[in-house]
PDB file of N, CA and C in Angstrom:
ATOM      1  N   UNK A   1       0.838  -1.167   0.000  1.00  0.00           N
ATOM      2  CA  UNK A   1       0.000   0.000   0.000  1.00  0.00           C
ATOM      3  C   UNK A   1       0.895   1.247   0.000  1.00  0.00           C
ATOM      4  N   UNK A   2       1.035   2.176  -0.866  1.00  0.00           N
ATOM      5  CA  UNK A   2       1.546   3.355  -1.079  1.00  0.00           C
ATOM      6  C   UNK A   2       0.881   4.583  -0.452  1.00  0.00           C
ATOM      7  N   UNK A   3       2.037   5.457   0.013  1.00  0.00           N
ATOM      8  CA  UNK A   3       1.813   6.796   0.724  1.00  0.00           C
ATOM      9  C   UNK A   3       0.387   7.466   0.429  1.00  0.00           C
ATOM     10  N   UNK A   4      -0.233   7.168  -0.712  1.00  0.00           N
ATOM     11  CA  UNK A   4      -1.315   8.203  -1.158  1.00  0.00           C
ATOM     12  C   UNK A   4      -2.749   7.076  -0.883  1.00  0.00           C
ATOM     13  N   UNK A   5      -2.224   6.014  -1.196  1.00  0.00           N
ATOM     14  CA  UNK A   5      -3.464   5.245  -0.878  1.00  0.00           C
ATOM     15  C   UNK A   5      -3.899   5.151   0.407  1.00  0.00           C
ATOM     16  N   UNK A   6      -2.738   5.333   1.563  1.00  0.00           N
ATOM     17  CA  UNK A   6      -3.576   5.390   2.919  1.00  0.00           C
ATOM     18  C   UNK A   6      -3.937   7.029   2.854  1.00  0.00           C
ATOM     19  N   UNK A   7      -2.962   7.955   1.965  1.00  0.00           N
ATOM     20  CA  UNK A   7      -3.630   9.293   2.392  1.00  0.00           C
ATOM     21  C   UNK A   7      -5.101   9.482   1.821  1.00  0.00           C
ATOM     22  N   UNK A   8      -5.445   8.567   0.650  1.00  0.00           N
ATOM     23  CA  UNK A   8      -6.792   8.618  -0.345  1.00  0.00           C
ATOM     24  C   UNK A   8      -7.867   7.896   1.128  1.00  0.00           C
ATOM     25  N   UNK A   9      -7.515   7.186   2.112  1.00  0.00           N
ATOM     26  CA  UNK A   9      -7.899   6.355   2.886  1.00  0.00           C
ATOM     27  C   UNK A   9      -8.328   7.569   4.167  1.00  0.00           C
ATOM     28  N   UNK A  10      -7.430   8.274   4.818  1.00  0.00           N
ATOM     29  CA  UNK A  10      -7.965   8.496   5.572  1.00  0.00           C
ATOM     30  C   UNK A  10      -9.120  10.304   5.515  1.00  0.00           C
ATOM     31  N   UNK A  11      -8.659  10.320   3.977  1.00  0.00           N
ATOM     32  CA  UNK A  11      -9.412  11.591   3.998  1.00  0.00           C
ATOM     33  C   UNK A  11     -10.949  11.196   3.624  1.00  0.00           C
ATOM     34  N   UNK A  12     -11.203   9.865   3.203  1.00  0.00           N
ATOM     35  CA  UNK A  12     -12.717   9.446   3.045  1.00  0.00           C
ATOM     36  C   UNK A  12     -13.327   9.201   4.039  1.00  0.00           C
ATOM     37  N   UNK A  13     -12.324   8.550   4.853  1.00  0.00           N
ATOM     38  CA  UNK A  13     -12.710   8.722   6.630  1.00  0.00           C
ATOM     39  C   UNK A  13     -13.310   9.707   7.571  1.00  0.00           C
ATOM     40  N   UNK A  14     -12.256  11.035   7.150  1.00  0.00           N
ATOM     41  CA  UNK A  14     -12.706  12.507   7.543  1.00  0.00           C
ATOM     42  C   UNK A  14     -13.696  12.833   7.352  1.00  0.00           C
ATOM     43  N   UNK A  15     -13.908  12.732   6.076  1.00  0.00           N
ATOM     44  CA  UNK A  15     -15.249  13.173   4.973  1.00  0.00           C
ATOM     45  C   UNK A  15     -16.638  12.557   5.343  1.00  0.00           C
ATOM     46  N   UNK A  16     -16.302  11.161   5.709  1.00  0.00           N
ATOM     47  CA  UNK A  16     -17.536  10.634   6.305  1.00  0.00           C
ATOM     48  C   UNK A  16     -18.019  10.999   7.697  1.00  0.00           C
ATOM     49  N   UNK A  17     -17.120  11.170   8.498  1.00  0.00           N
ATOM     50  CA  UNK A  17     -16.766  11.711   9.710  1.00  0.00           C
ATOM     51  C   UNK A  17     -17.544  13.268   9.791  1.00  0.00           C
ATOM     52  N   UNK A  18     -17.347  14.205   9.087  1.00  0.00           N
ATOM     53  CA  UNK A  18     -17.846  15.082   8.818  1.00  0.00           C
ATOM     54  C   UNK A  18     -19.439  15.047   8.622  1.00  0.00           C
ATOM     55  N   UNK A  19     -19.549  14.830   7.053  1.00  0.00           N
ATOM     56  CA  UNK A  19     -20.750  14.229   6.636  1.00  0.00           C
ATOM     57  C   UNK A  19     -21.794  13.630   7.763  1.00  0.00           C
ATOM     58  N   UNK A  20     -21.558  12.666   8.548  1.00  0.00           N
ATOM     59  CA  UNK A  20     -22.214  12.555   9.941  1.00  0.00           C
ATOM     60  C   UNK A  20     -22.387  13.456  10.908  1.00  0.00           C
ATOM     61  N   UNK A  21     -21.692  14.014  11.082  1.00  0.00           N
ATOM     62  CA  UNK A  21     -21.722  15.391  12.026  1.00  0.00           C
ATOM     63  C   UNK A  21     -22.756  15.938  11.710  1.00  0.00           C
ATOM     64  N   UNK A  22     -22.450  16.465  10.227  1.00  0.00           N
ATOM     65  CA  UNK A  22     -23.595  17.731   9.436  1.00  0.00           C
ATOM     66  C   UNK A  22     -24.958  16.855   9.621  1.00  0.00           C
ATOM     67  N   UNK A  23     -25.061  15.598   9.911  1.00  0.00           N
ATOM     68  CA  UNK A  23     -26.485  15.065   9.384  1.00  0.00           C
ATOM     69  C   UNK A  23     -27.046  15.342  11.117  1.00  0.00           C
ATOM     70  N   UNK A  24     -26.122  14.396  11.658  1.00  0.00           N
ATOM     71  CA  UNK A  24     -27.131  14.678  13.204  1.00  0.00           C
ATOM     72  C   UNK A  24     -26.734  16.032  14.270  1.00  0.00           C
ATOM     73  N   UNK A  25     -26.513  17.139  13.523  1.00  0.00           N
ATOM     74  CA  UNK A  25     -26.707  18.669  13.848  1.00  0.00           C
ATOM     75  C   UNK A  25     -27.945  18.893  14.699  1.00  0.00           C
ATOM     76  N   UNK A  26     -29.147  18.515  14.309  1.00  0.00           N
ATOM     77  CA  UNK A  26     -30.496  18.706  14.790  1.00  0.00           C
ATOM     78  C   UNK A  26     -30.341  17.659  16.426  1.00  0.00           C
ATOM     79  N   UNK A  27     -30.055  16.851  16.396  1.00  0.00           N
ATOM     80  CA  UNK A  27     -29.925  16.508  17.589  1.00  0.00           C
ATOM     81  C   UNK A  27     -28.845  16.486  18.717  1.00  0.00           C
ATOM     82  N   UNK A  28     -28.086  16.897  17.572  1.00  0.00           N
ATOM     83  CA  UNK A  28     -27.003  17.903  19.264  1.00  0.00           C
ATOM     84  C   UNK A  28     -27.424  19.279  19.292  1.00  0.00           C
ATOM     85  N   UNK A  29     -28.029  20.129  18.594  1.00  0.00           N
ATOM     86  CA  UNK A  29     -28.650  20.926  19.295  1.00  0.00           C
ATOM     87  C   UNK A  29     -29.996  21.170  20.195  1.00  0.00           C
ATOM     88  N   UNK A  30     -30.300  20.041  19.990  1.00  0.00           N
ATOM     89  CA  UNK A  30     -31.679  19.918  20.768  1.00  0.00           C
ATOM     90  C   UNK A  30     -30.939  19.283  22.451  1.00  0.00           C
ATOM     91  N   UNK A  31     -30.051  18.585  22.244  1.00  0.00           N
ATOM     92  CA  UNK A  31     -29.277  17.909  23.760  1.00  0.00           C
ATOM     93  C   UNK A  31     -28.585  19.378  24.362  1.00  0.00           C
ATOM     94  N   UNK A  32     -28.060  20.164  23.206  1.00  0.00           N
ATOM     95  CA  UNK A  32     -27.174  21.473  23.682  1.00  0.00           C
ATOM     96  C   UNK A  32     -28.115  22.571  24.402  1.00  0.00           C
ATOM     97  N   UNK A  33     -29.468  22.398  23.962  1.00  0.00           N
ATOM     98  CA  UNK A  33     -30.272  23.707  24.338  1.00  0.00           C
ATOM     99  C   UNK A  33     -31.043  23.002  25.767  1.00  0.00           C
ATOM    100  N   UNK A  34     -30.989  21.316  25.520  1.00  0.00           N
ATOM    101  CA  UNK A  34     -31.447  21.287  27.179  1.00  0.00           C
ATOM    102  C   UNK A  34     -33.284  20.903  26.925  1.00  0.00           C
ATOM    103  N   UNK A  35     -33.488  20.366  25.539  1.00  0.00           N
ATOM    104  CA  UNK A  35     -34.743  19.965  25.061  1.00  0.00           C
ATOM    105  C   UNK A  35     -35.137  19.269  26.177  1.00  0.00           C
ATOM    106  N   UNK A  36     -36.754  19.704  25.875  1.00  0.00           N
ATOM    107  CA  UNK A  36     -37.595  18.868  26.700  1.00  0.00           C
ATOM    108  C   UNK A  36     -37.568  17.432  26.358  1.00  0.00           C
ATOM    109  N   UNK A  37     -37.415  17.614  24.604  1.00  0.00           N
ATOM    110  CA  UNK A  37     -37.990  15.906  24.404  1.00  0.00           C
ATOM    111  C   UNK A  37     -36.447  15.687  23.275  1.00  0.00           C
ATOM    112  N   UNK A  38     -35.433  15.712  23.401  1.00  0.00           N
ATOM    113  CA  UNK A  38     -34.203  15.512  23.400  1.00  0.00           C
ATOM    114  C   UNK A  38     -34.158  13.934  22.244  1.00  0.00           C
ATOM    115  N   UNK A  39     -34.551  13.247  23.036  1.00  0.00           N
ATOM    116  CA  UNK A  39     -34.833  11.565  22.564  1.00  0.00           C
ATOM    117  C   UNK A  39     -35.502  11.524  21.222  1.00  0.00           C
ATOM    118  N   UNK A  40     -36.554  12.325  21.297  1.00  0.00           N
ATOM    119  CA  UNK A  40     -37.414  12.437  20.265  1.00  0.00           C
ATOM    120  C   UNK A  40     -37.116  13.131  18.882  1.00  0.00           C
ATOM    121  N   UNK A  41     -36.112  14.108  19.219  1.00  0.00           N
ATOM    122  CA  UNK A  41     -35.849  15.118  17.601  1.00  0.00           C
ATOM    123  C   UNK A  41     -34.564  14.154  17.932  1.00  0.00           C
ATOM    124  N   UNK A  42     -33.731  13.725  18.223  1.00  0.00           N
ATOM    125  CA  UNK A  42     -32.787  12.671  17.902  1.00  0.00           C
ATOM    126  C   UNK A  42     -33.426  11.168  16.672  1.00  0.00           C
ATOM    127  N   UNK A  43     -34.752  10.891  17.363  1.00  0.00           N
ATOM    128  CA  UNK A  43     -34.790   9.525  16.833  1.00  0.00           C
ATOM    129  C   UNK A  43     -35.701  10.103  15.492  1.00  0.00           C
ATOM    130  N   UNK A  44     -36.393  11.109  15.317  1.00  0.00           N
ATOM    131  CA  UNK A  44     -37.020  11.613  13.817  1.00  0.00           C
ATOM    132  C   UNK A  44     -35.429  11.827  13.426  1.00  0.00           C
ATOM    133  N   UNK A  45     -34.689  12.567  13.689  1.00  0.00           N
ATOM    134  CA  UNK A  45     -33.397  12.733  12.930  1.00  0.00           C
ATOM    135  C   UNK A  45     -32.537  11.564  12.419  1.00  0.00           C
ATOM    136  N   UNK A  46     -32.402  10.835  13.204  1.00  0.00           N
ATOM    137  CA  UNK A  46     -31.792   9.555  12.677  1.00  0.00           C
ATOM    138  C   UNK A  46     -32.702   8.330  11.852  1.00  0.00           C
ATOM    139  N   UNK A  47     -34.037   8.691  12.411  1.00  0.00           N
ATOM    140  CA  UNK A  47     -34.687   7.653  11.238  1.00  0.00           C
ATOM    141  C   UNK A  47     -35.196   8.965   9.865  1.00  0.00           C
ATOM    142  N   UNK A  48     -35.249   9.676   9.580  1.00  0.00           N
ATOM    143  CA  UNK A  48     -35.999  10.972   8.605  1.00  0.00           C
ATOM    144  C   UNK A  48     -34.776  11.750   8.312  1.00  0.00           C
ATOM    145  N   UNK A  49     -33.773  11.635   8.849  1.00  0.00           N
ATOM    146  CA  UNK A  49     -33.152  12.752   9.096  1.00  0.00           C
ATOM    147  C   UNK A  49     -32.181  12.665   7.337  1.00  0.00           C
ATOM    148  N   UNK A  50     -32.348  11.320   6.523  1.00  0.00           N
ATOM    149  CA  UNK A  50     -32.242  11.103   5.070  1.00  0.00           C
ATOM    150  C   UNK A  50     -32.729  11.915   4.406  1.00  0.00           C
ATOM    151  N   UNK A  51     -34.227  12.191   4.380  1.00  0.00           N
ATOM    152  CA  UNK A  51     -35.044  13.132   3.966  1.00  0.00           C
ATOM    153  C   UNK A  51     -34.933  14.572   4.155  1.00  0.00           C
ATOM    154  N   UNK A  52     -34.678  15.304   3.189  1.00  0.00           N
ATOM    155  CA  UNK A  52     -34.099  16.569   3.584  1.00  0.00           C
ATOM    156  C   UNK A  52     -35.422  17.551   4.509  1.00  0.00           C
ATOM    157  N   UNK A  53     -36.606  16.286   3.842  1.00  0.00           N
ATOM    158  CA  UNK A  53     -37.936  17.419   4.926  1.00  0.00           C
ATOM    159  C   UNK A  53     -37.472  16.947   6.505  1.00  0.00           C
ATOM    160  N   UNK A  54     -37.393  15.781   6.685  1.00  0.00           N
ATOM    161  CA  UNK A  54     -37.156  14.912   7.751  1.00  0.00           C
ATOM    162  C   UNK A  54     -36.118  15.664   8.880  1.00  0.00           C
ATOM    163  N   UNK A  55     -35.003  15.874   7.657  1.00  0.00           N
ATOM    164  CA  UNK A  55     -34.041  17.042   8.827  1.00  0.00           C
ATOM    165  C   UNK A  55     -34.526  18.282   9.431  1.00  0.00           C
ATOM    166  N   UNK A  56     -35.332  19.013   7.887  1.00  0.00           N
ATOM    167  CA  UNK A  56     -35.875  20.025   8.666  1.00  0.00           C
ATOM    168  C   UNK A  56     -36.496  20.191   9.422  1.00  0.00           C
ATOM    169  N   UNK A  57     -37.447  19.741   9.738  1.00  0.00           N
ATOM    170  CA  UNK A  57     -38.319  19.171  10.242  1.00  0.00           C
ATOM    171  C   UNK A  57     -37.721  18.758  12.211  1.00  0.00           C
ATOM    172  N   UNK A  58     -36.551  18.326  11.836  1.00  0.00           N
ATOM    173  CA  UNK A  58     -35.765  18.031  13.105  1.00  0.00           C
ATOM    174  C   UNK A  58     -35.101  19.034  13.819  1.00  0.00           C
ATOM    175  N   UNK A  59     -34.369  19.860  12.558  1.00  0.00           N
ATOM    176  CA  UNK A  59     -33.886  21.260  13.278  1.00  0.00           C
ATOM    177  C   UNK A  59     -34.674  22.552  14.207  1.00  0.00           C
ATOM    178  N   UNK A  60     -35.514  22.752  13.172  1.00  0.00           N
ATOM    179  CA  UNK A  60     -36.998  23.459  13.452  1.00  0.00           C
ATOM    180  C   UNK A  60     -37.521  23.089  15.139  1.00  0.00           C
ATOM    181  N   UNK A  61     -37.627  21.905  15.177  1.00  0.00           N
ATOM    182  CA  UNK A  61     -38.019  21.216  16.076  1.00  0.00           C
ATOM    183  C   UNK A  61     -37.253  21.158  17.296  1.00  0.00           C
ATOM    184  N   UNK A  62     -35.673  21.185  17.298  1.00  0.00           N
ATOM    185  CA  UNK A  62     -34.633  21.872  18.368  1.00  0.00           C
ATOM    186  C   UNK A  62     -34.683  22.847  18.177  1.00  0.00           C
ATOM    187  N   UNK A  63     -34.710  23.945  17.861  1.00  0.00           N
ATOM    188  CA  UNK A  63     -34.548  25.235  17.868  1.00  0.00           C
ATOM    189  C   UNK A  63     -36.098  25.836  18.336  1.00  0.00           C
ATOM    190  N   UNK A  64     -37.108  24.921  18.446  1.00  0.00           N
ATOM    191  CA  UNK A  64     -38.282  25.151  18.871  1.00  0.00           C
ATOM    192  C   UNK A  64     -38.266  25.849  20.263  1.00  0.00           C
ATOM    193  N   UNK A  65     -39.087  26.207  20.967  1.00  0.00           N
ATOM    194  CA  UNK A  65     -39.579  26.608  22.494  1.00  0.00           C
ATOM    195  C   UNK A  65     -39.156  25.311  23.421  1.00  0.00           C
ATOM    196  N   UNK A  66     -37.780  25.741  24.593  1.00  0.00           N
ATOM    197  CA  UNK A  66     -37.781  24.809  25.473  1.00  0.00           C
ATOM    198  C   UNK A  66     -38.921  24.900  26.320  1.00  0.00           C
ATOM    199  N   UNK A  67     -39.413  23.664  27.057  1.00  0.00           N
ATOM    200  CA  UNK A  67     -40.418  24.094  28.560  1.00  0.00           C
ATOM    201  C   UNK A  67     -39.733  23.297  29.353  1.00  0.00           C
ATOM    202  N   UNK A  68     -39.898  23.933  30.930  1.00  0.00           N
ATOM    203  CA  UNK A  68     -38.927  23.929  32.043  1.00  0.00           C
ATOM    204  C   UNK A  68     -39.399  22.405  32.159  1.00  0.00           C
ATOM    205  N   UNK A  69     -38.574  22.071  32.840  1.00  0.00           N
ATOM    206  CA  UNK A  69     -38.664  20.557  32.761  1.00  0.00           C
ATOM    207  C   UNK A  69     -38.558  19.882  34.548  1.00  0.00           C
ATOM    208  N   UNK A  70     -39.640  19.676  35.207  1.00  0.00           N
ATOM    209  CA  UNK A  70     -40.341  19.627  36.363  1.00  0.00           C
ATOM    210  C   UNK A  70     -39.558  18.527  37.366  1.00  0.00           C
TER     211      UNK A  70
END
């Protein structure tokens, strides 16, 4: 295996690495803001979160109105 093939190797790694990040955005900000229902815009995000309505739909939804949580 040559110098470029592990470098061709670990930058698809990054990239995917990334790429995941950007997808479940909606549910670390819903854990970051302290969501009421945290679990919930996580699991529409990871099952919908393919669907570009699905994400929105998820973001919208963290960035929604927290309520104090009893």
């Amino acid at each position: 295996m040559t110098n470029m093939d592990v470098m061709n190797q670990v930058m698809a790694y990054l990239l995917i690495f990334t790429l995941l990040c950007l997808y479940m955005i909606p549910s670390l900000i819903g854990a970051a803001r302290k969501h009421h229902r945290p679990n919930s815009i996580c699991w529409l995000n990871f099952l919908l979160g393919w669907t570009a309505a699905g994400w929105v739909v998820a973001l919208i939804w963290a960035f929604g109105t927290v309520e104090p949580q009893e």
